[in-house]
N, C-alpha and C. Protein backbone atom coordinates (compact mmCIF):
# COMPACT_ATOMS: atom_id res chain seq x y z
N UNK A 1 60.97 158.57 -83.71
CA UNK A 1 61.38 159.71 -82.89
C UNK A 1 61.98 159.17 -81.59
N UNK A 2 63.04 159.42 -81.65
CA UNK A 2 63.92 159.16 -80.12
C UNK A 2 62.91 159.50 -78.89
N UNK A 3 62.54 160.53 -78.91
CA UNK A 3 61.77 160.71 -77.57
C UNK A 3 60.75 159.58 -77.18
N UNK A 4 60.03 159.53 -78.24
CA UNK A 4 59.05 158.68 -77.95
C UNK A 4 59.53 157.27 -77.59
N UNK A 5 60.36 156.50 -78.00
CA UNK A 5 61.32 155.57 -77.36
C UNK A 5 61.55 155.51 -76.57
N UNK A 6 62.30 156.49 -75.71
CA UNK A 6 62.67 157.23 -74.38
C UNK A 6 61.13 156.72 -73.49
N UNK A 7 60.18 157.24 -74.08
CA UNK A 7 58.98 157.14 -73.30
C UNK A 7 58.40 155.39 -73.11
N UNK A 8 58.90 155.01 -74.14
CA UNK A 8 58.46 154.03 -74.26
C UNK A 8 59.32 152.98 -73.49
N UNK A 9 60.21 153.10 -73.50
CA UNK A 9 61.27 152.26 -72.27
C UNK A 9 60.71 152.79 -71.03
N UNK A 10 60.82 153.48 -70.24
CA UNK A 10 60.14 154.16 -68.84
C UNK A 10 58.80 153.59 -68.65
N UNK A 11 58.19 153.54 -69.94
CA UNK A 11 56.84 152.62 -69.73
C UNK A 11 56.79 151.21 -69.34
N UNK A 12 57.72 150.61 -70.63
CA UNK A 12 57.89 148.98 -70.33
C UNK A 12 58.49 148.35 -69.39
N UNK A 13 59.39 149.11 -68.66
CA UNK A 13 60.40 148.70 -67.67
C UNK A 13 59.72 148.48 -66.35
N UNK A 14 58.51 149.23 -66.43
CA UNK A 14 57.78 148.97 -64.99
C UNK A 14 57.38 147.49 -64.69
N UNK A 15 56.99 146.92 -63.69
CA UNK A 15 57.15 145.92 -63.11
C UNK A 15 56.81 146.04 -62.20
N UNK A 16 55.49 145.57 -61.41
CA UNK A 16 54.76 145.81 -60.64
C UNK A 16 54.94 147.23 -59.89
N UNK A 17 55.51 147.24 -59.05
CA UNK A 17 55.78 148.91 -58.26
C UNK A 17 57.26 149.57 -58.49
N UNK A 18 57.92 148.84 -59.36
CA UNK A 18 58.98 148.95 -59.78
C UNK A 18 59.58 149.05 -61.05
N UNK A 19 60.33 149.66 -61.19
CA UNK A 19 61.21 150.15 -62.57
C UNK A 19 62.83 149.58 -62.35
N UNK A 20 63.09 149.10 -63.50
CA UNK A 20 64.62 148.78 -63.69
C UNK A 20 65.46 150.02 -63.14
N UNK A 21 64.83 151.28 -63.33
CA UNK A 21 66.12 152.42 -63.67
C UNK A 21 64.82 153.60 -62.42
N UNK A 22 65.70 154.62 -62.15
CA UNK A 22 65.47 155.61 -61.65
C UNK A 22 65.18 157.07 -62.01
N UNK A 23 64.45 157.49 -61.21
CA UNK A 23 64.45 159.25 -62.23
C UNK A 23 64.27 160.19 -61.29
N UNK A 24 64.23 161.65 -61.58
CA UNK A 24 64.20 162.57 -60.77
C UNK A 24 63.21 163.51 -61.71
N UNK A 25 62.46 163.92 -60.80
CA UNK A 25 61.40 165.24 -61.79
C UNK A 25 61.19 166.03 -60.57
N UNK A 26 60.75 167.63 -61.35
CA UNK A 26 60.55 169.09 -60.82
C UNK A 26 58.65 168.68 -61.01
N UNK A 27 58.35 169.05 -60.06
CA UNK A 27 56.74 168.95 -59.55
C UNK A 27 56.23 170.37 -59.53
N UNK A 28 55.18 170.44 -60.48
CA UNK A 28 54.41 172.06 -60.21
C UNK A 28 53.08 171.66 -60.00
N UNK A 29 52.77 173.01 -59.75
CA UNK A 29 51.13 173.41 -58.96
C UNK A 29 50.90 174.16 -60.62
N UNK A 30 50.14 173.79 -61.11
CA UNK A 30 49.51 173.32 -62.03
C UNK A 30 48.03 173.59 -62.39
N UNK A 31 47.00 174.66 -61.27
CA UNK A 31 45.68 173.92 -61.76
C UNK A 31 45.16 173.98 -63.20
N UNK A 32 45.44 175.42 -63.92
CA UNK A 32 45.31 174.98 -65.15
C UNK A 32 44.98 173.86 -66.11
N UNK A 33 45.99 173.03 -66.00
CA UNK A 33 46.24 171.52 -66.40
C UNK A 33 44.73 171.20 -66.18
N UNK A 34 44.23 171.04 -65.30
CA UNK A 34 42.63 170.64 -65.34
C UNK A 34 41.54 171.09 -66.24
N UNK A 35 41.87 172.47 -66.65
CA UNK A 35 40.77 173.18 -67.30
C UNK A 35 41.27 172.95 -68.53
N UNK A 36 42.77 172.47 -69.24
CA UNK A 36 43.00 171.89 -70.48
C UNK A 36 42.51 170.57 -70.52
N UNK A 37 42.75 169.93 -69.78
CA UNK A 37 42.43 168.18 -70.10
C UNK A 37 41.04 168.33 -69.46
N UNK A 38 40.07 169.31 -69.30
CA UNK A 38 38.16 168.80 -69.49
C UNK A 38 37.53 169.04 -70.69
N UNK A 39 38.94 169.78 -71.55
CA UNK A 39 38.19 169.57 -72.96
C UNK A 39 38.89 168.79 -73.97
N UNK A 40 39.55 168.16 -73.61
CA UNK A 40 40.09 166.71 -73.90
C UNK A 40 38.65 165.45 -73.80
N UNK A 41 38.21 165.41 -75.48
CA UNK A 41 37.06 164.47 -75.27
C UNK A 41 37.70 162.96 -74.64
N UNK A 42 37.04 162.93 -73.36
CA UNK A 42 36.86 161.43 -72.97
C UNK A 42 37.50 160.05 -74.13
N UNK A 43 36.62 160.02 -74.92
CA UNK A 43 36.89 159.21 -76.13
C UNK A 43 38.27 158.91 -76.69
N UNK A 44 38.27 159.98 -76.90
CA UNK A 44 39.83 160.14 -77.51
C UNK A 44 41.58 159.66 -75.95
N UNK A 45 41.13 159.40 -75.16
CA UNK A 45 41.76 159.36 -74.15
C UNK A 45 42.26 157.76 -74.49
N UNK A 46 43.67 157.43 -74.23
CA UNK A 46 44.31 156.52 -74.34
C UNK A 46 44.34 155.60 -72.76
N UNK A 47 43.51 154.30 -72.64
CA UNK A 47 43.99 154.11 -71.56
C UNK A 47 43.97 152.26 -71.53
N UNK A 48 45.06 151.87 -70.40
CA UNK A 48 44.67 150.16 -70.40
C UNK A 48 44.10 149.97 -69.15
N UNK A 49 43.61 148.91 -69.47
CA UNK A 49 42.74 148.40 -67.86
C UNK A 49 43.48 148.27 -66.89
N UNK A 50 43.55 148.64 -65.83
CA UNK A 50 43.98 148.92 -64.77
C UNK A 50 45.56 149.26 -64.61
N UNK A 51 45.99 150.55 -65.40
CA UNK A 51 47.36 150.96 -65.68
C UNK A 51 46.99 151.99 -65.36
N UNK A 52 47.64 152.69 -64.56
CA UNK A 52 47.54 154.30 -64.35
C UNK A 52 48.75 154.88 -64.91
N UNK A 53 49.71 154.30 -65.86
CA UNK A 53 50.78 154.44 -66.23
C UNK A 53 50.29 155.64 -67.82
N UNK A 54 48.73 155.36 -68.08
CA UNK A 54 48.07 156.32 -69.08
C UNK A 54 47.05 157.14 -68.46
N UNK A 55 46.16 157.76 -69.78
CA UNK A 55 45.33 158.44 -69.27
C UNK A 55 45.62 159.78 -69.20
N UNK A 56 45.19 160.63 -68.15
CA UNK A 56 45.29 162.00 -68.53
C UNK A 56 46.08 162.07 -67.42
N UNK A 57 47.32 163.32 -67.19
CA UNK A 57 48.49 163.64 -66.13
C UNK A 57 47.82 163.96 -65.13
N UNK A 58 47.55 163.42 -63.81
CA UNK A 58 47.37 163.96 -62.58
C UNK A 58 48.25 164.74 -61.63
N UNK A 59 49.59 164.37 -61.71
CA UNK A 59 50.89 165.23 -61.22
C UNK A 59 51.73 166.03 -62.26
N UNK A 60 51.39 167.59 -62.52
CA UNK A 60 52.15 167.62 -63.80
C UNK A 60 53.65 168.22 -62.90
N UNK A 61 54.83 167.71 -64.21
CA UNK A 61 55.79 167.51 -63.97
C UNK A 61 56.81 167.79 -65.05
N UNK A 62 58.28 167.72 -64.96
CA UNK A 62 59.35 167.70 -65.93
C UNK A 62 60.12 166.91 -65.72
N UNK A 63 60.32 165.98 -66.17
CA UNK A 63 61.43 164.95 -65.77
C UNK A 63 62.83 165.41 -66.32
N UNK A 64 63.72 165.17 -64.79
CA UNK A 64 65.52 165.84 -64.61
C UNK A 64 65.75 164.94 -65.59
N UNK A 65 65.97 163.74 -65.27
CA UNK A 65 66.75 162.92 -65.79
C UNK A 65 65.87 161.37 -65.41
N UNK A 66 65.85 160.54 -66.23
CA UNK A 66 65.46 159.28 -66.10
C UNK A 66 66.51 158.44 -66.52
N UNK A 67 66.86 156.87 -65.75
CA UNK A 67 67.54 156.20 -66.03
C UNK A 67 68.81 156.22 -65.11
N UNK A 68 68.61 156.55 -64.05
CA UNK A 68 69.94 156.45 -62.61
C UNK A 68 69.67 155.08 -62.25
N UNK A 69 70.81 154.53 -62.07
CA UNK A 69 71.08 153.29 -61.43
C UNK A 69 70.29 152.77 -60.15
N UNK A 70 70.03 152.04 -59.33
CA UNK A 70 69.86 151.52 -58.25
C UNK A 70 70.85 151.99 -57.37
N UNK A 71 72.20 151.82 -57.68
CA UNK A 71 73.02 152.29 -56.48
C UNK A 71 72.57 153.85 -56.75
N UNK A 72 72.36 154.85 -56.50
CA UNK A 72 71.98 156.37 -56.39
C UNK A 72 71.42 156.50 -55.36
N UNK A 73 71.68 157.37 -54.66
CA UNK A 73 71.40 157.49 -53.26
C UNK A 73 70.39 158.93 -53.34
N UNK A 74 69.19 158.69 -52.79
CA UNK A 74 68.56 160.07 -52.57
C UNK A 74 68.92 161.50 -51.88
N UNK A 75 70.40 161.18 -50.95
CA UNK A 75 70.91 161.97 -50.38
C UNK A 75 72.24 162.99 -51.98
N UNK A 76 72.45 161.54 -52.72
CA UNK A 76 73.39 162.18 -53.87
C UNK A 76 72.72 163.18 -54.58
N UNK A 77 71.21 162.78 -54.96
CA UNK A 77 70.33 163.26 -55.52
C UNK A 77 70.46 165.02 -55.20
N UNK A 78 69.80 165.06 -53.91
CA UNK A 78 69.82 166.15 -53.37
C UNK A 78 70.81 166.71 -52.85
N UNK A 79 72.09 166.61 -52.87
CA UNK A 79 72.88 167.42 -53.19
C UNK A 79 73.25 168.13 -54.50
N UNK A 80 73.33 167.65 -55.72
CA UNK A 80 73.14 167.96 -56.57
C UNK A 80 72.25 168.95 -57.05
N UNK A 81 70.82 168.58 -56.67
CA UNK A 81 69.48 170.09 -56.82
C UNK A 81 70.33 171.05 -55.87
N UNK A 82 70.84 171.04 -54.83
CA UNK A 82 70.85 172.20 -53.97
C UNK A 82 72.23 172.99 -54.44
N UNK A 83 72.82 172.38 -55.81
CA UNK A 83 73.29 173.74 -56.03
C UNK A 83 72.92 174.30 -57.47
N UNK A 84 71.28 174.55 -57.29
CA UNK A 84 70.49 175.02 -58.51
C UNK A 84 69.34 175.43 -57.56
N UNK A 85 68.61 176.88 -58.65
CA UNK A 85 67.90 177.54 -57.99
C UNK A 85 66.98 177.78 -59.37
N UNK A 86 65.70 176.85 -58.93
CA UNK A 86 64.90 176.94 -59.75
C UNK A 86 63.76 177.69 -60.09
N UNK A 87 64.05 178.99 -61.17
CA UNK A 87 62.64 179.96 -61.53
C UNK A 87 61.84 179.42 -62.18
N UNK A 88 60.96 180.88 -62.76
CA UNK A 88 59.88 180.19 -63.69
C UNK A 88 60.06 178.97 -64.29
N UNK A 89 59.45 178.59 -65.13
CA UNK A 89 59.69 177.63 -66.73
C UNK A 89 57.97 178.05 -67.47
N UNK A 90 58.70 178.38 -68.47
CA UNK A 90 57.38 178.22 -69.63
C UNK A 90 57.31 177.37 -70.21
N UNK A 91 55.66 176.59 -70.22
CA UNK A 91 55.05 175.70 -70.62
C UNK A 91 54.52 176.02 -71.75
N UNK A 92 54.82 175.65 -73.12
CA UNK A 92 54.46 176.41 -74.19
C UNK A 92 54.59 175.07 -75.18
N UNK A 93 54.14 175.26 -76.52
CA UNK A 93 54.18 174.31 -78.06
C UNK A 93 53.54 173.31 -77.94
N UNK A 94 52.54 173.05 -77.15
CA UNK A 94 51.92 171.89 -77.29
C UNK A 94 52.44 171.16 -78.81
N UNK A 95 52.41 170.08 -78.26
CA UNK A 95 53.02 168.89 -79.78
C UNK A 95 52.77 167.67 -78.98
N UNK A 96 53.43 166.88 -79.62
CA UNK A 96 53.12 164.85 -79.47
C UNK A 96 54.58 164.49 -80.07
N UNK A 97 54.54 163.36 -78.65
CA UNK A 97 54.67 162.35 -79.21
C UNK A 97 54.22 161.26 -80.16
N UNK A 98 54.46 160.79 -81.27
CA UNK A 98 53.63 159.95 -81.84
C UNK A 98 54.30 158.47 -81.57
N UNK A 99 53.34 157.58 -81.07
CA UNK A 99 53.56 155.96 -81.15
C UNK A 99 52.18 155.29 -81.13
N UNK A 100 51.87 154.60 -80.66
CA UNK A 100 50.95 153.90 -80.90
C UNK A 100 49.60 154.40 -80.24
N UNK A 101 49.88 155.45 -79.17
CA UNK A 101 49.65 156.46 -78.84
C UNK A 101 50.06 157.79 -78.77
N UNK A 102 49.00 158.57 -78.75
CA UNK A 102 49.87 160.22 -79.04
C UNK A 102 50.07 160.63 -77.34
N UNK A 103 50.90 161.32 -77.21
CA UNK A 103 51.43 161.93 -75.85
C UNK A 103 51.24 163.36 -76.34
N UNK A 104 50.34 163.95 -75.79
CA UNK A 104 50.09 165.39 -75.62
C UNK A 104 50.68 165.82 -74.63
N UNK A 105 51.71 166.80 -74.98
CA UNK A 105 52.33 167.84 -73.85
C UNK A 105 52.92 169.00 -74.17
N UNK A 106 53.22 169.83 -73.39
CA UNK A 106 53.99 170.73 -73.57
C UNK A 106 55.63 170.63 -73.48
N UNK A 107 56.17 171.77 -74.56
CA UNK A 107 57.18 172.18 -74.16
C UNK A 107 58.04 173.27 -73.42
N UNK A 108 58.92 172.29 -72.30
CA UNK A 108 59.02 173.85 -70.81
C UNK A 108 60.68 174.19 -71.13
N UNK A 109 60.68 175.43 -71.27
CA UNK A 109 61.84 176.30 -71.02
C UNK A 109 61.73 177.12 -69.95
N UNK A 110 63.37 176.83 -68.98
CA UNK A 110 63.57 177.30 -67.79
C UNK A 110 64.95 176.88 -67.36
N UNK A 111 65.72 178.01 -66.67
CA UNK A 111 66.66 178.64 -67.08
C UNK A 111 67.92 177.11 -66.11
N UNK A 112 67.44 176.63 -65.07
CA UNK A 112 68.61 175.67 -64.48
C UNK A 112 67.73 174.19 -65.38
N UNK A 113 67.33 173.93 -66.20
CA UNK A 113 66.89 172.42 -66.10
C UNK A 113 68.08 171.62 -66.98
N UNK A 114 68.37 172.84 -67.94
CA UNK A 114 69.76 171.67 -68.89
C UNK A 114 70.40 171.48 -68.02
N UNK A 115 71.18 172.42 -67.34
CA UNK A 115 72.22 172.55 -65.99
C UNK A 115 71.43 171.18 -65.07
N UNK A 116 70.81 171.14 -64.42
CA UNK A 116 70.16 170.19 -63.45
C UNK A 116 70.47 168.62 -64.25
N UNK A 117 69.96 168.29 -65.29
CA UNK A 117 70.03 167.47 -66.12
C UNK A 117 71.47 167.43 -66.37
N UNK A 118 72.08 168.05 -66.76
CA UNK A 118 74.12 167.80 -66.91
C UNK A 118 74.64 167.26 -65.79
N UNK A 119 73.78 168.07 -64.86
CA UNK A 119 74.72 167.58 -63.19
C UNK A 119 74.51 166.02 -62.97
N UNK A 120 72.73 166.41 -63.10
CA UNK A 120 72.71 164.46 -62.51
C UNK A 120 73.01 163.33 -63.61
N UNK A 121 74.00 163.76 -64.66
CA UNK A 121 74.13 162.74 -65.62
C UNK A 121 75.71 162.53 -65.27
N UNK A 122 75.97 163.20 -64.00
CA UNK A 122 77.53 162.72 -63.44
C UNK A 122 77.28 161.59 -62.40
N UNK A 123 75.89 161.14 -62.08
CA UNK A 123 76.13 160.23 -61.70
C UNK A 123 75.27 158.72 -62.58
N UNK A 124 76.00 157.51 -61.79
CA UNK A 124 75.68 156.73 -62.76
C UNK A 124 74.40 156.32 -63.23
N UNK A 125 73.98 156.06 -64.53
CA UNK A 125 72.75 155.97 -64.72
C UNK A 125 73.24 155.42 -66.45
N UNK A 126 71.95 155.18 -67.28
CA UNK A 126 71.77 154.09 -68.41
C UNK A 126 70.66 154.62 -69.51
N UNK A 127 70.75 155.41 -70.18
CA UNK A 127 69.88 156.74 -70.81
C UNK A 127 70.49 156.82 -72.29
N UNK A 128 69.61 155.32 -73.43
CA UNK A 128 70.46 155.57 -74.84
C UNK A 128 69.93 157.25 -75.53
N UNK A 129 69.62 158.71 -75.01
CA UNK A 129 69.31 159.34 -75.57
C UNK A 129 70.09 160.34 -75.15
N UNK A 130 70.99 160.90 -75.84
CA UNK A 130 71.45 161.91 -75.32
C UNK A 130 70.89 163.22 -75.48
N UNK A 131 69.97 163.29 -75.98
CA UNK A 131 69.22 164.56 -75.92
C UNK A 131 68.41 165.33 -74.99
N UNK A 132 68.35 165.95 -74.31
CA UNK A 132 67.78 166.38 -72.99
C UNK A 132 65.89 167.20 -73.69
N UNK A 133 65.03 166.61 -73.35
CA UNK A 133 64.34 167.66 -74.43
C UNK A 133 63.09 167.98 -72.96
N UNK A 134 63.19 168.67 -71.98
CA UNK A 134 61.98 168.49 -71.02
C UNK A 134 60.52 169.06 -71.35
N UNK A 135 60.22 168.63 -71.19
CA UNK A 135 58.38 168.62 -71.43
C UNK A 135 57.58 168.22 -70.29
N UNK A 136 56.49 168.31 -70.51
CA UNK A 136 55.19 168.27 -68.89
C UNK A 136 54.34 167.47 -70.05
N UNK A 137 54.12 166.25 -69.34
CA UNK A 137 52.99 165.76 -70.32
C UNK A 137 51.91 166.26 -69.69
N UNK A 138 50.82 165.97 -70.87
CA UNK A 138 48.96 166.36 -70.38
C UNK A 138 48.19 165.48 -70.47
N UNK A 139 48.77 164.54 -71.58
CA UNK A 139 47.55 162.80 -71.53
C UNK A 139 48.29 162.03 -72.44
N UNK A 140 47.88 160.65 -72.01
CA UNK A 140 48.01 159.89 -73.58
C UNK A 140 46.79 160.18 -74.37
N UNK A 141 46.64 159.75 -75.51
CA UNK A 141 45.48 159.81 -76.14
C UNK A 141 45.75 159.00 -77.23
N UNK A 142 44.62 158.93 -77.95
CA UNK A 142 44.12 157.68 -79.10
C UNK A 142 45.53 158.01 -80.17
N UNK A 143 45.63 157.14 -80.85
CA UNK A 143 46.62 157.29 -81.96
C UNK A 143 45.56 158.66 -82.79
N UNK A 144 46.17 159.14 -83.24
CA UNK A 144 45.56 159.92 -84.32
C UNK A 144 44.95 161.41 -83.06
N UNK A 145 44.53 161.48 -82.45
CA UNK A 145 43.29 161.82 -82.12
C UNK A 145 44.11 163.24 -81.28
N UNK A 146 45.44 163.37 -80.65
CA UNK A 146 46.05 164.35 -80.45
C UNK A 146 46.65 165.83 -81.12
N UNK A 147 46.49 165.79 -82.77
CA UNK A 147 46.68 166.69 -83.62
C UNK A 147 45.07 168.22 -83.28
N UNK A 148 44.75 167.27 -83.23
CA UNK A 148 43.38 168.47 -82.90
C UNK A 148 43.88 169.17 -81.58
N UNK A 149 43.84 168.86 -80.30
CA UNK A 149 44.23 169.20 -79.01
C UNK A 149 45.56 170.46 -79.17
N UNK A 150 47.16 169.75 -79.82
CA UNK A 150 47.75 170.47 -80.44
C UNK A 150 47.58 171.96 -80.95
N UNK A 151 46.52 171.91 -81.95
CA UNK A 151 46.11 172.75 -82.91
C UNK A 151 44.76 174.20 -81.23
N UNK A 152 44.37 172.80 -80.70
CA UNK A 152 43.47 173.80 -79.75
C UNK A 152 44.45 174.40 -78.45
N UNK A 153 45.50 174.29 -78.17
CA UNK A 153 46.43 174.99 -77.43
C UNK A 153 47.32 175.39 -77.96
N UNK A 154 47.45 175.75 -79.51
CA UNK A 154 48.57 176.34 -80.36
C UNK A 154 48.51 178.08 -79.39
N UNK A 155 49.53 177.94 -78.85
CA UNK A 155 50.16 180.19 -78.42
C UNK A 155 49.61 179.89 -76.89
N UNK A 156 49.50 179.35 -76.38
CA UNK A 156 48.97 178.89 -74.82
C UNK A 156 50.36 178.63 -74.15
N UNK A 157 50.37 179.90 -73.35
CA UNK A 157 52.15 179.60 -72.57
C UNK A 157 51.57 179.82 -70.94
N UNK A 158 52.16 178.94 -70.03
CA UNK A 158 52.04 179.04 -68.93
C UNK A 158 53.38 179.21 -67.87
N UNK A 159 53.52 180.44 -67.34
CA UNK A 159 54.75 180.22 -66.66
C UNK A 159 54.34 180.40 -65.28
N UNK A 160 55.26 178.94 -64.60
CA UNK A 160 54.76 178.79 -63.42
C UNK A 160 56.19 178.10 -62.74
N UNK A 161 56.54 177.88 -61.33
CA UNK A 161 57.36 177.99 -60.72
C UNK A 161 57.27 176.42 -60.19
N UNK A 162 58.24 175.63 -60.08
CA UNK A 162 58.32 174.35 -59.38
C UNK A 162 57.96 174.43 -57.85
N UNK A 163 58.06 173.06 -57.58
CA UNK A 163 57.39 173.55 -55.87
C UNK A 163 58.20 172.33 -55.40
N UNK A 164 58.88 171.02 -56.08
CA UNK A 164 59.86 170.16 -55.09
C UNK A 164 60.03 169.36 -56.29
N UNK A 165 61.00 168.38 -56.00
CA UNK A 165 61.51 167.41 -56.53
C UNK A 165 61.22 166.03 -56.13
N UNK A 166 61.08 165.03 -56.93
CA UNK A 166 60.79 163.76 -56.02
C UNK A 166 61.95 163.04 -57.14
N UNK A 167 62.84 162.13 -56.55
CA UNK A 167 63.48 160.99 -56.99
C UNK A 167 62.68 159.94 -56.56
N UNK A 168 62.66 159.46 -58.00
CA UNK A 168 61.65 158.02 -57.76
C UNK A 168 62.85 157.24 -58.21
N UNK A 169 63.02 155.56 -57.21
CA UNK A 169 63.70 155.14 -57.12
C UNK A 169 63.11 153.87 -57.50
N UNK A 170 64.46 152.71 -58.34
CA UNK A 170 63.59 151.63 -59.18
C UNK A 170 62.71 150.63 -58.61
N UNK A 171 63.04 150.78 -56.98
CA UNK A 171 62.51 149.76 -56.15
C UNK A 171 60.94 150.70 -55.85
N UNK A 172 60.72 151.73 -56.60
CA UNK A 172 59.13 152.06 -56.17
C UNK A 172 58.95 153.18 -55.11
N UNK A 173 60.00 153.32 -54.52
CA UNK A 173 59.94 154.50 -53.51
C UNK A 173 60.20 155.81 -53.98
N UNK A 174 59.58 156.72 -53.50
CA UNK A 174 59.78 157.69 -54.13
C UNK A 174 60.36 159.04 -52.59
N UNK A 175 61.23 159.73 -52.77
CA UNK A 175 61.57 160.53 -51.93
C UNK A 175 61.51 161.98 -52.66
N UNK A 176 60.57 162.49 -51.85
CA UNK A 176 60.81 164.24 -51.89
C UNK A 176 61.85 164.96 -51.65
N UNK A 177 62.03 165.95 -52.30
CA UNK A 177 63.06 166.71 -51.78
C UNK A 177 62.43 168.01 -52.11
N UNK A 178 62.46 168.60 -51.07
CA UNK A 178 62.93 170.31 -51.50
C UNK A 178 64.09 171.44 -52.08
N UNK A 179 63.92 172.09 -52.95
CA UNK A 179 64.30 172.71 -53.87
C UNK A 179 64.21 174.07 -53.66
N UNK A 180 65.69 174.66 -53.84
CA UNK A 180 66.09 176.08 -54.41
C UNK A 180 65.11 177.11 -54.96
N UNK A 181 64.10 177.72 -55.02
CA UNK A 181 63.12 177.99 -55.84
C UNK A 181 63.31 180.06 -55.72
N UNK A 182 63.42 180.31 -57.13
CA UNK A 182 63.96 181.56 -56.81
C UNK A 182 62.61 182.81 -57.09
């Protein structure tokens, strides 16, 4: 599955506080997310020793676009969001990724993110997937062990409103931006 690839490059590319490539994600307020992942058995939780790169989502999120160059300027960035005005999005279909771990998340529909995602793919960046598919992850978890979770948030839709943007940049910095929010 392409996606999971996708995920899996963004993973490997890290390097101490740093990533080869760049990304931009929509940040929500979320508490929900907590009261799904406490019945997420412990056990079943995917994690490596001292990687916070797994585990269960502490910032839930949608990633714009991953894979902008180094030259990208956080000011390019945010011009771009500011001519988009971001409503709801529903968080809905729980499914997985499958690789060697399962990626439990949802899938979010909301009405500027293809648009947002088209815009910032005018500037330069390195992304073998052309498929835009946004989702909010909720955890890694054990190989196998995510089909149940799935099955226990099957018809569970959450619509909730972004609250900012952060471009994280490959050198590790990450800049906020504020966002259009309608």
């Amino acid at each position: 599955m392409k996606h999971v690839k996708m995920f899996e490059d963004f993973i490997l590319e890290k390097t101490s506080d740093s990533y080869s490539r760049g990304c931009v994600m929509l940040y929500f307020d979320f508490p929900e997310m907590t009261d799904i992942q406490r019945e997420i058995d412990p056990a079943d939780i995917y994690e490596e020793e001292g990687d916070r790169t797994f585990g269960l989502e502490d910032e839930p999120h949608v990633t714009l676009l991953y894979g902008l160059d180094k030259e990208v300027t956080s000011k390019q960035v945010k011009d771009i969001l500011d001519g988009f005005t971001f409503g709801k999005c529903k968080f809905h279909n729980a499914s997985l990724f499958e690789n060697e771990y399962d990626v439990l998340k949802f899938d979010v529909d909301g009405d500027s993110l293809h648009k947002a995602n088209k815009a910032l793919c005018e500037l330069p960046y390195k992304n073998d997937y052309p498929d835009y598919h946004p989702h909010a992850t909720i955890g890694y978890l054990k190989k196998g062990a995510g089909k149940k979770y799935c099955d226990k948030l099957k018809g569970q839709e959450h619509l909730l409103s972004p609250t900012y943007a952060v471009f994280s940049q490959p050198d590790g910095t990450k800049n906020k931006i504020n966002i259009n929010i309608a």
